[in-house]
Protein backbone atom coordinates (compact mmCIF):
# COMPACT_ATOMS: atom_id res chain seq x y z
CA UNK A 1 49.47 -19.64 -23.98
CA UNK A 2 52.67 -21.69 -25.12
CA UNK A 3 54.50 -19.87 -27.57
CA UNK A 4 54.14 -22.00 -31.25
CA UNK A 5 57.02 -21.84 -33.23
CA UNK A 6 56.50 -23.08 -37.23
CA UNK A 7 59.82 -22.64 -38.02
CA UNK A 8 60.02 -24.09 -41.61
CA UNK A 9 56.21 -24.38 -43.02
CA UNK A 10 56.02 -26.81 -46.57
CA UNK A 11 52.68 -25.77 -48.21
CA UNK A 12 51.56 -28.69 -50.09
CA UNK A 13 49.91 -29.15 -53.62
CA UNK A 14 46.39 -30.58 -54.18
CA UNK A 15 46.64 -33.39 -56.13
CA UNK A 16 43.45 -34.07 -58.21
CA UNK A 17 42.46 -37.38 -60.61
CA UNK A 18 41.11 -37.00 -64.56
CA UNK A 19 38.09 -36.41 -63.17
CA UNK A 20 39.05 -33.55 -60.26
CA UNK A 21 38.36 -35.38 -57.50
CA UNK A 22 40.92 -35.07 -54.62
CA UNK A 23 43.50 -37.60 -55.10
CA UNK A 24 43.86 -38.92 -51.64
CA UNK A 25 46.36 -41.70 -52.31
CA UNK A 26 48.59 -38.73 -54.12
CA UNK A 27 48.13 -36.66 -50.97
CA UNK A 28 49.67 -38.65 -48.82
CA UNK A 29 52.58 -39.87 -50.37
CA UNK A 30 52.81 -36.24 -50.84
CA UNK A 31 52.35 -35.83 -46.93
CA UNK A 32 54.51 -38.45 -46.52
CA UNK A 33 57.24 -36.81 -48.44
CA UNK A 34 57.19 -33.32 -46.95
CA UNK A 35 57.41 -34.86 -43.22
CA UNK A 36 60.37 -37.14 -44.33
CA UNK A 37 61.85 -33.80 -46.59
CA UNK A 38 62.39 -31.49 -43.52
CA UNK A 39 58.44 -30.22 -43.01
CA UNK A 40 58.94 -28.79 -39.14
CA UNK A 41 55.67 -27.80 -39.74
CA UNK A 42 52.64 -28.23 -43.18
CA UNK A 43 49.90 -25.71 -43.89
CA UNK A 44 46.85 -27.19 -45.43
CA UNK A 45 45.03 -25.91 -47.61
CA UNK A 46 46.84 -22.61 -48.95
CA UNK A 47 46.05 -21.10 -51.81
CA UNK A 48 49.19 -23.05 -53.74
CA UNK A 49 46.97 -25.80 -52.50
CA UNK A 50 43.76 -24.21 -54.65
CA UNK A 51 42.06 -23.73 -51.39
CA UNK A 52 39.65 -21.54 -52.95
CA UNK A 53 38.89 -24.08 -56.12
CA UNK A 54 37.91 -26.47 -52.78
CA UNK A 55 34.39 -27.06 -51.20
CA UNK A 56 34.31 -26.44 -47.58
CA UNK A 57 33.69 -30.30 -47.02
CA UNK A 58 36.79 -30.85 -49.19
CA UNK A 59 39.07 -28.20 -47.09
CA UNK A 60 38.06 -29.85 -44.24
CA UNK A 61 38.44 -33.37 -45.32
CA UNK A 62 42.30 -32.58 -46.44
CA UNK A 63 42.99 -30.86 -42.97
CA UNK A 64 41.33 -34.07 -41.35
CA UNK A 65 44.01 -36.75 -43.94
CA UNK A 66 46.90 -34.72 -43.53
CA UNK A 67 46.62 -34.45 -39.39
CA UNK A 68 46.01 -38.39 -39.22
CA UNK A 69 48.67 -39.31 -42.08
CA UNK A 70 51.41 -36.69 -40.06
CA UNK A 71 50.61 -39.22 -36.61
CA UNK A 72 51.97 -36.23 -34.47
CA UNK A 73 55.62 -35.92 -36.31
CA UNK A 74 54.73 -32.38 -37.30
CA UNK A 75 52.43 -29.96 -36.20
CA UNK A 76 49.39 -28.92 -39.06
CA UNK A 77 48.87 -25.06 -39.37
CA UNK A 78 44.89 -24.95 -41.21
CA UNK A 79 44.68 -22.23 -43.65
CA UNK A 80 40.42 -21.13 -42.62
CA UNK A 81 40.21 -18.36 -45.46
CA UNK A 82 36.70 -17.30 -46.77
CA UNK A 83 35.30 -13.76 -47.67
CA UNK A 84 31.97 -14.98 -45.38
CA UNK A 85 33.49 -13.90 -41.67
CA UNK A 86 31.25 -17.13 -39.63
CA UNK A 87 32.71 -18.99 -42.48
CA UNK A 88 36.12 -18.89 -41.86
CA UNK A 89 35.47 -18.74 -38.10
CA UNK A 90 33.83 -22.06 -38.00
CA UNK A 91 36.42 -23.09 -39.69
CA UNK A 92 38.85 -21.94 -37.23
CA UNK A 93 36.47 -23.92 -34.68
CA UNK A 94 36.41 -26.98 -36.73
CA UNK A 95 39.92 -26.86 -37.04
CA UNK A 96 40.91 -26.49 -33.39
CA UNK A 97 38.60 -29.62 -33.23
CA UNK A 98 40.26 -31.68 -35.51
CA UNK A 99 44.09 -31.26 -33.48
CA UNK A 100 45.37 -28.50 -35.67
CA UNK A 101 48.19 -26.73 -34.22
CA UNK A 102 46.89 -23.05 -35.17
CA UNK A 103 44.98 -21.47 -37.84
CA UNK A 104 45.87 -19.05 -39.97
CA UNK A 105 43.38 -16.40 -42.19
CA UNK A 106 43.68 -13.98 -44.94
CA UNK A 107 42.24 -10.67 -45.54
CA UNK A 108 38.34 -11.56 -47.19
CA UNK A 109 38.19 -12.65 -50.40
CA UNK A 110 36.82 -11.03 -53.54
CA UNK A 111 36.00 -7.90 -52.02
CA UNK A 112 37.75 -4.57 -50.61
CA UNK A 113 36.17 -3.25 -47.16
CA UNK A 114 37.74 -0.63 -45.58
CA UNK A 115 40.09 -0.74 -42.37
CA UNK A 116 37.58 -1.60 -39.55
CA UNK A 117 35.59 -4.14 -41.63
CA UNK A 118 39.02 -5.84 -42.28
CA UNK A 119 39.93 -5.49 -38.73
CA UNK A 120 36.63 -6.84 -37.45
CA UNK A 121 36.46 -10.22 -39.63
CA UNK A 122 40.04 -11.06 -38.63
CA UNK A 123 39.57 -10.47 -35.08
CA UNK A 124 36.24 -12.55 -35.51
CA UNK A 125 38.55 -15.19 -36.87
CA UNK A 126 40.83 -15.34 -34.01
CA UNK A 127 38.37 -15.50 -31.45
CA UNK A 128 36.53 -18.47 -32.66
CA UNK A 129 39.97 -20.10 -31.76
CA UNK A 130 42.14 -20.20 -28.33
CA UNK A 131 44.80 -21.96 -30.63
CA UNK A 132 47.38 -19.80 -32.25
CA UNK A 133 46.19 -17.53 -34.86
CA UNK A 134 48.12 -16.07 -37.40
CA UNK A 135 47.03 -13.61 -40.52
CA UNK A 136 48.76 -14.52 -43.90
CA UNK A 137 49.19 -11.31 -45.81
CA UNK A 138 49.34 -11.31 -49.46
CA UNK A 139 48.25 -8.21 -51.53
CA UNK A 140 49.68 -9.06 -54.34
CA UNK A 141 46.76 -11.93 -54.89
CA UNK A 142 44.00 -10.12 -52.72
CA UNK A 143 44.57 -6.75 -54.82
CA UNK A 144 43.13 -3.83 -53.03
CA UNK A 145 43.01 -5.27 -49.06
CA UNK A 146 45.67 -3.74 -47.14
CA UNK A 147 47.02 -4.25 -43.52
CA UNK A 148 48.27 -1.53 -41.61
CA UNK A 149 50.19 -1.50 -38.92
CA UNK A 150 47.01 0.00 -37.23
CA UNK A 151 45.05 -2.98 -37.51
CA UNK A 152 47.81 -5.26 -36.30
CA UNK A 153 48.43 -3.90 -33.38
CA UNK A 154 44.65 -3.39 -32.07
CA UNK A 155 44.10 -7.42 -33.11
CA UNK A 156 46.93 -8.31 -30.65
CA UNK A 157 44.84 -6.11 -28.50
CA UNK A 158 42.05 -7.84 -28.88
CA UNK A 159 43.13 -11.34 -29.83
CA UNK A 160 45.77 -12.67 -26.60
CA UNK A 161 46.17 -15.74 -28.98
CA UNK A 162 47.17 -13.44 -32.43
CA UNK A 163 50.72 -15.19 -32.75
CA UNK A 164 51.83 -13.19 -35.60
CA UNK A 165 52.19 -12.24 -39.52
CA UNK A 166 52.83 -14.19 -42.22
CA UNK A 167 53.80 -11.54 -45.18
CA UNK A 168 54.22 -12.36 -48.69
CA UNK A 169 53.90 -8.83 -49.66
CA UNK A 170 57.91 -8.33 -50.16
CA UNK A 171 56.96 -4.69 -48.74
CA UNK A 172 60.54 -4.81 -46.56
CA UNK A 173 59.48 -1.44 -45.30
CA UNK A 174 55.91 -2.56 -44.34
CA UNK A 175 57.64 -5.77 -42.63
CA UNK A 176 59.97 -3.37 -40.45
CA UNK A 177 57.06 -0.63 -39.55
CA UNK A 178 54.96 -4.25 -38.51
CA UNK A 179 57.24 -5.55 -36.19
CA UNK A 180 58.82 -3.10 -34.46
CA UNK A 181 55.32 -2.06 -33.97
CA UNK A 182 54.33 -5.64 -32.75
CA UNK A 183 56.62 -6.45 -30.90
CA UNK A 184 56.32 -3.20 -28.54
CA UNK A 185 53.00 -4.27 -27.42
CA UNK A 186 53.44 -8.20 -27.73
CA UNK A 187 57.36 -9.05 -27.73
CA UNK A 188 56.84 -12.32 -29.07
CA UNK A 189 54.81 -11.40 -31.62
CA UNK A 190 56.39 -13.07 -35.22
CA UNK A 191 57.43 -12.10 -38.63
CA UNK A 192 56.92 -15.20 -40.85
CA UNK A 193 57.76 -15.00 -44.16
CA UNK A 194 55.40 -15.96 -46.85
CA UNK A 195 58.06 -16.82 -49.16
CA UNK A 196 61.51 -18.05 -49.61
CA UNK A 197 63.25 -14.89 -49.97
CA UNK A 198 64.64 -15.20 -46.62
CA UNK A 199 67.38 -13.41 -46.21
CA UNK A 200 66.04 -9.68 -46.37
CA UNK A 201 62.61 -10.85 -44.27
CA UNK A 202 65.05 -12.77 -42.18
CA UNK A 203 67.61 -9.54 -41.30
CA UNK A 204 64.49 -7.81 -40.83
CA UNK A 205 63.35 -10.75 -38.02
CA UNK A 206 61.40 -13.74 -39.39
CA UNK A 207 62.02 -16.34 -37.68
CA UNK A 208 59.91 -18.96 -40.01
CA UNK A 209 59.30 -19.21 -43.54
CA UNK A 210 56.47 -20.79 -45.73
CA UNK A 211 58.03 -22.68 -48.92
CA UNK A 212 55.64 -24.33 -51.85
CA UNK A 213 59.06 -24.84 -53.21
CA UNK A 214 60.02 -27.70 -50.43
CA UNK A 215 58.25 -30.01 -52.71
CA UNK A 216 60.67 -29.60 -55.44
CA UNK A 217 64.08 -29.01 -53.71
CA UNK A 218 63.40 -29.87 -49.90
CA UNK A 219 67.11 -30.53 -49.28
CA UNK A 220 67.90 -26.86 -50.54
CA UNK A 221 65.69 -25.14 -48.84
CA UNK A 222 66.03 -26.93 -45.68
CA UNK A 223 69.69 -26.24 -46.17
CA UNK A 224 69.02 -22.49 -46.90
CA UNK A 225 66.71 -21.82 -43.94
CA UNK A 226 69.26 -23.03 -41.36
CA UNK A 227 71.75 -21.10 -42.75
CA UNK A 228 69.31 -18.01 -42.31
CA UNK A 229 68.44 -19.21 -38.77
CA UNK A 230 72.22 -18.98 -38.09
CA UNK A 231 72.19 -15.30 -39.92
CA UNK A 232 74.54 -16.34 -42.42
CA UNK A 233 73.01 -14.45 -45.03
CA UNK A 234 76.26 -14.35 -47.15
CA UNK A 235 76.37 -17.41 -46.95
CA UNK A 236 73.16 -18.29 -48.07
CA UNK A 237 72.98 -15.85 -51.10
CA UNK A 238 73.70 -19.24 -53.50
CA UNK A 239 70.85 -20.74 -52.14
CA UNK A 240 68.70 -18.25 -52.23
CA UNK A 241 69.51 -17.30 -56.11
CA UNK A 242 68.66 -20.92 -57.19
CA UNK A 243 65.46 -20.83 -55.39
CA UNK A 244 64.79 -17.70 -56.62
CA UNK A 245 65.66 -18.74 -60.24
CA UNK A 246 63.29 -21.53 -59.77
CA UNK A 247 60.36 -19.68 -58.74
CA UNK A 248 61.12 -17.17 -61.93
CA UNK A 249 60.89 -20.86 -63.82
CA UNK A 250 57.48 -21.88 -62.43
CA UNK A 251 55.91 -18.57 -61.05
CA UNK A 252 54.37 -17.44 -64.37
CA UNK A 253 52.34 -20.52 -64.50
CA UNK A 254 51.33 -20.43 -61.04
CA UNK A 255 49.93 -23.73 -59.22
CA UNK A 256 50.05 -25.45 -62.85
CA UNK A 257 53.96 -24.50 -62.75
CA UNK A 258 54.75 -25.59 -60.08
CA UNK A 259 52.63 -29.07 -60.23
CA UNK A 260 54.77 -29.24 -63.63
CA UNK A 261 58.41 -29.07 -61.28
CA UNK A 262 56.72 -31.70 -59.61
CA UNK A 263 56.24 -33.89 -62.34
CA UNK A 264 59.79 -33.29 -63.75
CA UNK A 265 60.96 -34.73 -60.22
CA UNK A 266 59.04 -37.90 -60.61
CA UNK A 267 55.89 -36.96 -57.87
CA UNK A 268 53.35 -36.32 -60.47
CA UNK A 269 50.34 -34.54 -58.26
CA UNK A 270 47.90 -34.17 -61.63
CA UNK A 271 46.51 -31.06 -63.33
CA UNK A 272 44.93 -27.89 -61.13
CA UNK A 273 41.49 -27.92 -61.52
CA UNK A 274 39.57 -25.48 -63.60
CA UNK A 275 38.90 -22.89 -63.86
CA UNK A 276 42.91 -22.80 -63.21
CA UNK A 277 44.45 -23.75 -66.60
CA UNK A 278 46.58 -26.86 -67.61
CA UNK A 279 50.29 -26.50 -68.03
CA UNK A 280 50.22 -26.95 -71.88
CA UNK A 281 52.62 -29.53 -73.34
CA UNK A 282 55.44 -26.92 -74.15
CA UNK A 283 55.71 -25.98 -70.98
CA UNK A 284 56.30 -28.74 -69.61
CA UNK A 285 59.12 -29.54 -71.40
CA UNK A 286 60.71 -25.92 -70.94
CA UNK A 287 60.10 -26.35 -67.01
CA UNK A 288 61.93 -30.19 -67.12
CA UNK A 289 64.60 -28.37 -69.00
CA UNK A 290 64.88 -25.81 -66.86
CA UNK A 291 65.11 -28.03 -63.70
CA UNK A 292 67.71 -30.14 -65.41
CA UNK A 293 69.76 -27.59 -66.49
CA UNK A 294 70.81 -26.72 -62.56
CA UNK A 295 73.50 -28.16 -61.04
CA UNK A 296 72.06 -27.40 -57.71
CA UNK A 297 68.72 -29.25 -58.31
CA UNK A 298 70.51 -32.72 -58.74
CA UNK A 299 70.73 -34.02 -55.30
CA UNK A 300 67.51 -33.56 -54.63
CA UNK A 301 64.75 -36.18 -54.50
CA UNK A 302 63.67 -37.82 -57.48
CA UNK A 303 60.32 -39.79 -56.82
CA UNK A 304 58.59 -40.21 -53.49
């Protein structure tokens, strides 16, 4: 199988109308935006996208827009996620289908199985696929699901098209024990990381990272990820304090903070749907403030 490389992966927003349908017009100036902002590659929907506040039809449908609106200038990475295993493997199927460069999964939803359940429903995943399959690892929002370094390795023995780990965890231990691990049995297995604290996943050996904060600042962290490609990490310590000051500025808010940052740079993507609260009025303004108050935010984009 070729060897897929993400390299930089923007994670778009959902936008939604007054009445919380999908904004489709929205989404794809949005799409728009992230190919012309640096996207080497989009993953559609994660859960910064509200994938799990979406229908299956409506998953599907925004994997379908985003794959004709890119026209081949980027490949699409299709986030399958569902607790139900033939779920998210049809998914995977329908996704393969539809021209999706790979698929990535998550641990199941809403529910805590134990080791071989979680190692079975992954590998189910995977194998409804021959395109590149990669498992997105966040226990910090899917509380009580943990990967081992056990299950990784027998799904790379059972999956010849498991590509590798996307880890959000910010476990820099766990990262370490997974791919030296990985790598013994597949050597190109990869370390993605699920965030843009680069530099420690990057010394460690990512060699891609996924950023919902490329729609606010996509010259920054464009400009920050090649510097970490080059393993400059000094040199990209700057960088990586103003993105991480602007996730502290959006991050207690979630998907409604960040849709605010959005807003305060002119590409105004709508409210989250509910059950997902509103950013309330207050916030808004301390968000705008906060964006305007950093020197290194003001080259970047305004509008779409």
């Amino acid at each position: 199988m070729p060897t897929f490389q993400p390299g930089l992966v923007h994670t778009p927003v959902t936008p939604f109308k007054g009445d919380r349908r999908i904004d489709f017009d929205t989404y794809g100036k949005l799409i728009e935006f992230h190919v012309r902002n640096g996207a080497q590659t989009l993953a559609v929907p994660m859960h910064i996208g509200e994938s799990v506040s979406l229908g299956d039809a409506e998953q599907q449908s925004l994997l379908d827009f985003a794959i004709k609106t890119v026209k081949g200038r980027a490949p699409v990475m299709a986030h399958v996620s569902d607790s139900g295993t033939g779920i998210a493997a049809a998914r995977a199927k329908r996704a393969e289908r539809a021209g999706a460069a790979a698929v990535i999964a998550t641990t199941p939803y809403y529910w805590t199985p134990p080791p071989g359940m979680v190692l079975e429903h992954l590998a189910q995943i995977g194998a409804a696929t021959r395109i590149p399959f990669y498992v997105f690892y966040t226990p910090r929002e899917m509380g009580g699901t943990k990967l081992t370094t056990d299950i990784i390795v027998k799904l790379i023995e059972r999956l010849e098209n498991f590509a590798g780990i996307v880890d959000e965890s910010l476990d820099w231990q766990f990262m370490i024990n997974i791919i030296s691990a990985a790598q013994r049995v597949r050597p190109a297995f990869q370390l993605i990381s699920g965030t843009e604290y680069l530099i420690s996943a990057g010394a460690i050996g990512a060699t891609g990272m996924f950023s919902s904060l490329a729609a606010v600042a996509p010259k920054l962290v464009a400009e920050f990820y090649a510097v970490c490609r080059r393993e400059q990490y000094e040199k990209a310590r700057p960088a990586q304090e103003t993105l991480a000051a602007l996730r502290q500025l959006t991050k207690k808010d979630g998907v409604s903070g960040l849709k605010g940052a959005l807003r305060a740079m002119g590409r105004n993507c709508g409210q989250p749907r509910p059950p997902l609260d509103a950013l309330a009025a207050a916030d808004h303004v301390r968000i705008a403030a906060g964006i305007g108050t950093s020197d290194a935010l003001r080259a970047e984009p305004k509008g779409w």
